[in-house]
C-alpha atoms as a PDB file:
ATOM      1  CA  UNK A   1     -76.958 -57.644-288.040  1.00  0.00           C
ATOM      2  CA  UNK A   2     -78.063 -54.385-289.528  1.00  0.00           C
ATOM      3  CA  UNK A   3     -76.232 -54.221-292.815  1.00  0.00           C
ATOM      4  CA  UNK A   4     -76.722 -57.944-293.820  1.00  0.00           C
ATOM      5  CA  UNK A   5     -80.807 -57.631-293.156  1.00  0.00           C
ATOM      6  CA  UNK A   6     -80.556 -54.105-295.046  1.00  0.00           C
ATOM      7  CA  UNK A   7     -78.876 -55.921-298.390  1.00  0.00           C
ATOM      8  CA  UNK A   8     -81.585 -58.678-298.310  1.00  0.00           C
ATOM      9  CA  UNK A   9     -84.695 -55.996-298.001  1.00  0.00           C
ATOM     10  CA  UNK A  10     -83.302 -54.717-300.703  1.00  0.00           C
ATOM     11  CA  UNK A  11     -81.647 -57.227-303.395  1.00  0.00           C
ATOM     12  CA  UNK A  12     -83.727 -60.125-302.059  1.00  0.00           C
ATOM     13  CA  UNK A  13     -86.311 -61.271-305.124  1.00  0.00           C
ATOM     14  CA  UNK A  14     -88.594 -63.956-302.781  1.00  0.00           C
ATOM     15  CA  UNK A  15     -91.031 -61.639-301.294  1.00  0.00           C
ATOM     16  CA  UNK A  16     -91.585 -63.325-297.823  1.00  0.00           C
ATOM     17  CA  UNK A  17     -87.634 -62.990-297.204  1.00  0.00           C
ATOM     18  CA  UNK A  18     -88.066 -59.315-298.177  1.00  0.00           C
ATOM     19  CA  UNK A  19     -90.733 -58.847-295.881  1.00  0.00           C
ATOM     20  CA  UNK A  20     -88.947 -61.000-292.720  1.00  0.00           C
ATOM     21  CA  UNK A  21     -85.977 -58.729-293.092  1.00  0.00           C
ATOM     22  CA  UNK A  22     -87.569 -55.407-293.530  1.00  0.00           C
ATOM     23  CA  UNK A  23     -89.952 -56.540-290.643  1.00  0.00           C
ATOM     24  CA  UNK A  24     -86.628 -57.346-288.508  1.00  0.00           C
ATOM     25  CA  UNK A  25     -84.995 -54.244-289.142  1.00  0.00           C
ATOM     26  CA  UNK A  26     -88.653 -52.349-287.788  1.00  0.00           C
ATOM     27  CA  UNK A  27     -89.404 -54.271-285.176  1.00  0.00           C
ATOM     28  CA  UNK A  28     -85.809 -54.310-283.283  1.00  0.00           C
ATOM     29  CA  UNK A  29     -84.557 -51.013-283.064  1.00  0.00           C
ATOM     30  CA  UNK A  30     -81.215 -50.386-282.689  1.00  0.00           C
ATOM     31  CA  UNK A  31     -77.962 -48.425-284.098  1.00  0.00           C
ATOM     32  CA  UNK A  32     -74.764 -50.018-285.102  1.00  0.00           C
ATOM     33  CA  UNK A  33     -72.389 -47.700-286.014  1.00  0.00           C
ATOM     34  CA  UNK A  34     -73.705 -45.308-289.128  1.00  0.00           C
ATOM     35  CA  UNK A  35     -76.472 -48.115-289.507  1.00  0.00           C
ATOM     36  CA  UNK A  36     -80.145 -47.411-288.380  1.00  0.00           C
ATOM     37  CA  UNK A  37     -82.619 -50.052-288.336  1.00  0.00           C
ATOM     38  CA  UNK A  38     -85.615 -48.426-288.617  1.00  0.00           C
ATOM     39  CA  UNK A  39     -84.244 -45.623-290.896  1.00  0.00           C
ATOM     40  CA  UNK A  40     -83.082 -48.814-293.306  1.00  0.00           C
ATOM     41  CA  UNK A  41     -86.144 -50.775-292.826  1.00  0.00           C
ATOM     42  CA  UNK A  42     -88.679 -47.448-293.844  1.00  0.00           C
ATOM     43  CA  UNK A  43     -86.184 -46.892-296.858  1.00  0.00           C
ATOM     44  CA  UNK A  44     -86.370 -50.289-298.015  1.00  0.00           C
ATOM     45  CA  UNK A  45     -90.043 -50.753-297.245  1.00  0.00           C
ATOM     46  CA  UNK A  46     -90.534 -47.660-300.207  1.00  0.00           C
ATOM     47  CA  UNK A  47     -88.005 -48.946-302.161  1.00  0.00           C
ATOM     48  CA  UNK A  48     -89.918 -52.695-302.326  1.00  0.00           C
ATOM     49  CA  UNK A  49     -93.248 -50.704-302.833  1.00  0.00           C
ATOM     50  CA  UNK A  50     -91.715 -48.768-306.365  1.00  0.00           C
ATOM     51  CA  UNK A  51     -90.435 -52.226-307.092  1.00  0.00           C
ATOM     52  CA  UNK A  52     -93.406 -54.195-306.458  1.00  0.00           C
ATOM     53  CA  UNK A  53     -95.499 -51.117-308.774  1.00  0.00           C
ATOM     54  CA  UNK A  54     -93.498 -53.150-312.147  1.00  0.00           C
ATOM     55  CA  UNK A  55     -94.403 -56.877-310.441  1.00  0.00           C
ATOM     56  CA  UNK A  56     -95.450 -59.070-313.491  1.00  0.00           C
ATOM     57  CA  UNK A  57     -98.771 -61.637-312.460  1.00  0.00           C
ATOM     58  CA  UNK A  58     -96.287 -64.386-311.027  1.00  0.00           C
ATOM     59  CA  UNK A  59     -95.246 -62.114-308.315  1.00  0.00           C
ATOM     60  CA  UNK A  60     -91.658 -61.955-310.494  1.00  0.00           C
ATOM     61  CA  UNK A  61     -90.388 -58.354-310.652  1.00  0.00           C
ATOM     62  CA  UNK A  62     -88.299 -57.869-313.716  1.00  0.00           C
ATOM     63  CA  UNK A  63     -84.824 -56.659-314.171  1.00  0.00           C
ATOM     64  CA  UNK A  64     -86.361 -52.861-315.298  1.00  0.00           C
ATOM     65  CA  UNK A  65     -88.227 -52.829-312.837  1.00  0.00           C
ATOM     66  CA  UNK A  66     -85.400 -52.915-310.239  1.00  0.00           C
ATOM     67  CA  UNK A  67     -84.219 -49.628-308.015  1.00  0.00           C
ATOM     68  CA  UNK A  68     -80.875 -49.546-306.406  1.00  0.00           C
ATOM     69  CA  UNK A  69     -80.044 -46.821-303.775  1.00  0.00           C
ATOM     70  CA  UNK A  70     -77.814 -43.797-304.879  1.00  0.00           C
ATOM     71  CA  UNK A  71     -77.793 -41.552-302.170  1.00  0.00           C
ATOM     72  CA  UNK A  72     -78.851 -41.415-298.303  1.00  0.00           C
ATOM     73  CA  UNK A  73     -78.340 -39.035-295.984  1.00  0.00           C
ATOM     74  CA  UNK A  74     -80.035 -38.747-292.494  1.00  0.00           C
ATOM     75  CA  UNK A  75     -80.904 -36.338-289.384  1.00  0.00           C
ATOM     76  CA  UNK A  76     -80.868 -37.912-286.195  1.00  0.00           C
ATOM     77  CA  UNK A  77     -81.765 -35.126-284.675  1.00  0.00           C
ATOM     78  CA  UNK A  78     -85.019 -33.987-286.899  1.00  0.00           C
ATOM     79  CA  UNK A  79     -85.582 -37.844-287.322  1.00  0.00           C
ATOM     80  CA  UNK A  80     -85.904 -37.992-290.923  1.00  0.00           C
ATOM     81  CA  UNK A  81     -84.026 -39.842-293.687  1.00  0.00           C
ATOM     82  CA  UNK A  82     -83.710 -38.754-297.675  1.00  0.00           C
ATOM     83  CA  UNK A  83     -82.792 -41.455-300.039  1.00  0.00           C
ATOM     84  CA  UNK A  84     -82.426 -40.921-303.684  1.00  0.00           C
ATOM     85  CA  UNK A  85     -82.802 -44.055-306.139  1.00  0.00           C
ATOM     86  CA  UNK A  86     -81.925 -45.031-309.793  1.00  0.00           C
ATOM     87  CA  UNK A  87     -83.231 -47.157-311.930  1.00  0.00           C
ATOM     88  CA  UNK A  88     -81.601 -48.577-314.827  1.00  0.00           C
ATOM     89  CA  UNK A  89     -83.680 -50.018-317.804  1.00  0.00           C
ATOM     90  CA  UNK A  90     -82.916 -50.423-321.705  1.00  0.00           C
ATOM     91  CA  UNK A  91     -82.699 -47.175-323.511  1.00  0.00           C
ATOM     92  CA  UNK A  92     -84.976 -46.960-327.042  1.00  0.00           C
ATOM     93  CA  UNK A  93     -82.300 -48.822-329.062  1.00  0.00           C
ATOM     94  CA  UNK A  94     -82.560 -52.274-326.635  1.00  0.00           C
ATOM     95  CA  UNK A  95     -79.283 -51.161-325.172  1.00  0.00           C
ATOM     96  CA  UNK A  96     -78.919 -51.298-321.218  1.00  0.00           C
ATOM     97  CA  UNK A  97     -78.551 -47.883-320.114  1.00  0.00           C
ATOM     98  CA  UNK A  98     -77.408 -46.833-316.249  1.00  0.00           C
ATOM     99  CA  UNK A  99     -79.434 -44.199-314.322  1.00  0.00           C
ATOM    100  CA  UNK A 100     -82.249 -43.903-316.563  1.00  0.00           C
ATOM    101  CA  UNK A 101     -84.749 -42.686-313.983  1.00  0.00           C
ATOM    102  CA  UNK A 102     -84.320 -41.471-310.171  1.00  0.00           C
ATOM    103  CA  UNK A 103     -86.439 -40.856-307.025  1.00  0.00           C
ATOM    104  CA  UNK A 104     -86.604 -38.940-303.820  1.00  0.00           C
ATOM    105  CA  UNK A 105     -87.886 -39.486-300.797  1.00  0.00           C
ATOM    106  CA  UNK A 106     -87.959 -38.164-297.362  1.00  0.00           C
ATOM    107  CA  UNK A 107     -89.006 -40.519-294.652  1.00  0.00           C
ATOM    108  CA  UNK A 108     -89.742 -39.503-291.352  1.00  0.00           C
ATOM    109  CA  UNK A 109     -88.801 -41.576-288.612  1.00  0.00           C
END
């Protein structure tokens, strides 16, 4: 259940299927295997929000705008979760250019 509602938090482009998922992953706790619900749903909650910050007037969020995740790591024990993203947008020549910008975050959970 986890990883499926994890891909569509964070791929997804409709909004209100972005929100049901995240909102899923938040409000049912659990662990399967390496995959934490809540730790998910908090990451891709911030990763929607930097997203949402490039969101054109039609509620469309262009390609640019886009973050996928390079990194995670997690402690169970301290309850907190990094995640490093990268975005990749067109370089000043109009070419597409990979990892053009990345983020931090540490989420406590």
């Amino acid at each position: 259940i986890i990883p499926p509602l994890h891909l569509c938090a964070m791929k997804c482009r409709e909004p209100r299927l972005r929100r049901r998922a995240i909102a899923l992953l938040l409000s049912y706790p659990r662990r399967e295997g390496c995959w934490d619900g809540v730790q998910l749903g908090k990451v891709d909650t911030w990763i929607m929000q930097l997203e949402e910050e490039g969101m054109d007037d039609f509620g469309h969020i262009p390609e640019e705008s886009r973050w996928r995740l390079g990194e995670i790591k997690t402690n169970i024990q301290e309850r907190w979760v990094w995640a490093k993203v990268i975005q990749d947008s067109y370089d000043i020549h109009g070419q597409w250019a990979y990892s053009t910008s990345v983020r931090e975050h540490k989420i406590m959970t």
